[in-house]
C-alpha atoms as a PDB file:
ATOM      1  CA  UNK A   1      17.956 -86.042  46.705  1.00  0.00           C
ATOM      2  CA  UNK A   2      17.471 -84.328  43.496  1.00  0.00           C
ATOM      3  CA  UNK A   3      15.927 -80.872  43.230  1.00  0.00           C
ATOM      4  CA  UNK A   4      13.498 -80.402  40.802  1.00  0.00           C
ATOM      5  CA  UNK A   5      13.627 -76.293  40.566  1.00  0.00           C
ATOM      6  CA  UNK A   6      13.776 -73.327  43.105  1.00  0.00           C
ATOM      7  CA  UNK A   7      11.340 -70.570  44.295  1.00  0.00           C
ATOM      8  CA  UNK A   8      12.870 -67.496  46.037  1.00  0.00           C
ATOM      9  CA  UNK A   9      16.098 -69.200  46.540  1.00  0.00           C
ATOM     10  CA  UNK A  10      14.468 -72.149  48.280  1.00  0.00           C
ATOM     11  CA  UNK A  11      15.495 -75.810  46.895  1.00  0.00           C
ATOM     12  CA  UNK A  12      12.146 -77.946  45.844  1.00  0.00           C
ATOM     13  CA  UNK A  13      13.266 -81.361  46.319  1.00  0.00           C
ATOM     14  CA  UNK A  14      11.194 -83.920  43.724  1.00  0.00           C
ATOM     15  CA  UNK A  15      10.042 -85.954  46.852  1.00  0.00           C
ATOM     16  CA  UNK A  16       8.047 -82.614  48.391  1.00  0.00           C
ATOM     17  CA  UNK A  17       5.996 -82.521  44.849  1.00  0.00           C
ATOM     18  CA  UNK A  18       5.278 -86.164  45.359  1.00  0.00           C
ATOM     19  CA  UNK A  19       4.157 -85.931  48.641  1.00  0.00           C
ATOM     20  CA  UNK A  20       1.891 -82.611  48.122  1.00  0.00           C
ATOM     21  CA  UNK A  21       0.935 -84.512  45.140  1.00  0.00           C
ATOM     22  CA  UNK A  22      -0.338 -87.849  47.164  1.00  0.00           C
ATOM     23  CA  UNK A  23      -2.106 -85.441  50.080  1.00  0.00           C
ATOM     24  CA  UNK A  24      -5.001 -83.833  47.758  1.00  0.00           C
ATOM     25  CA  UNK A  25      -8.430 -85.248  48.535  1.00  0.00           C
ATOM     26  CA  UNK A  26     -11.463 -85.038  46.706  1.00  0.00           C
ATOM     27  CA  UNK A  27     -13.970 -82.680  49.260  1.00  0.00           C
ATOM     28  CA  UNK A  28     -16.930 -84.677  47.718  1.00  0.00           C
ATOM     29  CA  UNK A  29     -18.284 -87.063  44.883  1.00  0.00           C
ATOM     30  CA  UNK A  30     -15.219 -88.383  43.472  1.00  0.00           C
ATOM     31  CA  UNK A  31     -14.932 -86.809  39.423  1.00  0.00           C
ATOM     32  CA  UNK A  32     -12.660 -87.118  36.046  1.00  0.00           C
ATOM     33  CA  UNK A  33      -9.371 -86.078  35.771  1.00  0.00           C
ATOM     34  CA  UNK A  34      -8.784 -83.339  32.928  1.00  0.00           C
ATOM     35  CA  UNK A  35      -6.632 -80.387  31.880  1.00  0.00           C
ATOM     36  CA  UNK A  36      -7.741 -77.055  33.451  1.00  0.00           C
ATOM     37  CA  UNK A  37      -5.914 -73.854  34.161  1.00  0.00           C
ATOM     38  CA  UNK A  38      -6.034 -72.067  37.950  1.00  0.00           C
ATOM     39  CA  UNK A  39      -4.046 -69.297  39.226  1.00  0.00           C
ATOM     40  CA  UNK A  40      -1.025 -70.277  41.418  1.00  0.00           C
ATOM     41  CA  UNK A  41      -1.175 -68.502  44.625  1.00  0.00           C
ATOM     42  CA  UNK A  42       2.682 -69.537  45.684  1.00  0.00           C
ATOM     43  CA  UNK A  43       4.172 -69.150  41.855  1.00  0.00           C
ATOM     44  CA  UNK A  44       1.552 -65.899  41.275  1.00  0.00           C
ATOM     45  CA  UNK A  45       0.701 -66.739  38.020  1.00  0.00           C
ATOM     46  CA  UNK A  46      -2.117 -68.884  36.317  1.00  0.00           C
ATOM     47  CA  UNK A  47      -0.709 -73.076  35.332  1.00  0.00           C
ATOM     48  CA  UNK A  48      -2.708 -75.679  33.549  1.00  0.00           C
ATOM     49  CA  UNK A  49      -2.712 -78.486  35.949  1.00  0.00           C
ATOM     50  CA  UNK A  50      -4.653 -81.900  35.623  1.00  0.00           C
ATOM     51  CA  UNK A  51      -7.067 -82.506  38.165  1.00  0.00           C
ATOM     52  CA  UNK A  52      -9.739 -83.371  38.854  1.00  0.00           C
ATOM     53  CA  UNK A  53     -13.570 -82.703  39.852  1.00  0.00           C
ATOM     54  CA  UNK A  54     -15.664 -82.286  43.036  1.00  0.00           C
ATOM     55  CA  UNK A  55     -18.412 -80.938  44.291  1.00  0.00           C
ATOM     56  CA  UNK A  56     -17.960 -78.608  47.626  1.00  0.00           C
ATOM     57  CA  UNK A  57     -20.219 -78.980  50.968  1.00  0.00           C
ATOM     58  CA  UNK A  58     -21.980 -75.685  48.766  1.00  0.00           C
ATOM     59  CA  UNK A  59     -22.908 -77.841  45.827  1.00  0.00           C
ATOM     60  CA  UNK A  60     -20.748 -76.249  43.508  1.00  0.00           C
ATOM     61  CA  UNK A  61     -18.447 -77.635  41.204  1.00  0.00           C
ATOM     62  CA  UNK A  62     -14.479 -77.079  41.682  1.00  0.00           C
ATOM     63  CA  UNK A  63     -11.440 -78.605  39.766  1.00  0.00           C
ATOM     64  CA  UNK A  64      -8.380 -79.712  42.060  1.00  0.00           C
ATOM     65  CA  UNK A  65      -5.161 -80.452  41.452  1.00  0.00           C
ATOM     66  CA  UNK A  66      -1.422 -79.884  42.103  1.00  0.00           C
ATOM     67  CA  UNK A  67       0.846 -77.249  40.133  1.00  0.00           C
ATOM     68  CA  UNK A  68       3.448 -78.683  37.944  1.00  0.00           C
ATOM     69  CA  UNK A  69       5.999 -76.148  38.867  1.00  0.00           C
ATOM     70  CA  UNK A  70       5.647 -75.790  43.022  1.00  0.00           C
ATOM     71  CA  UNK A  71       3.209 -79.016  44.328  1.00  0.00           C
ATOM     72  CA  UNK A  72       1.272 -76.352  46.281  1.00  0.00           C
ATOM     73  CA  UNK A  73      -2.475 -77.430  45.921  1.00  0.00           C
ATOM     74  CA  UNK A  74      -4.363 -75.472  43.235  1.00  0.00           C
ATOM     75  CA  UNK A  75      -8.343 -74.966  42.828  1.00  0.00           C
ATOM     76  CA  UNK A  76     -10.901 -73.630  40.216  1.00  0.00           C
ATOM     77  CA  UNK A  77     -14.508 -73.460  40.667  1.00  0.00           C
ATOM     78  CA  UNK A  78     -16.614 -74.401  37.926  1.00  0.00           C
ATOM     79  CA  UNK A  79     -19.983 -72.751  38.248  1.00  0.00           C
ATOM     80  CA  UNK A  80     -23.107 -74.409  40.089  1.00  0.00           C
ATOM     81  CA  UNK A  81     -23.839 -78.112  39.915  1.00  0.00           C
ATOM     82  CA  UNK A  82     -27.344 -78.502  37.802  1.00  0.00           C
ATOM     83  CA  UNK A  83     -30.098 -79.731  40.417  1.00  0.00           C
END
């Protein structure tokens, strides 16, 4: 098992950002993936992740993806879908 970095003096093996990687699903209307930046709750700072778009239960637009450096799941909303 290689480790791909630590956080906080834990080891992050490369299969854990795999599998956090494989567990995101879209919440609604599948969208494109593209480059957008969100702030990292676990790494507490913002990272440009690819992801992709969905519309919430709310109707608003959000961008979701993984962070390159951790695998925790990372989210930006976008503003309000156009109705």
């Amino acid at each position: 098992m290689l480790a791909t970095g630590t956080f906080r003096g834990t080891i992050v093996p490369e299969e854990a950002a795999r599998a956090a990687s494989q567990r995101i699903r879209p919440l609604g209307k599948e969208g494109t993936v593209a480059t957008y930046e969100a702030y990292c709750v676990k790494c507490r700072a913002k990272r440009e992740f690819e992801g992709e778009e969905v519309e919430l239960k709310n109707g608003r637009k959000a961008a979701q993806g993984i962070c390159p450096v951790c695998g925790t799941k990372v989210m930006r909303i976008l503003g309000k879908s156009s109705a």
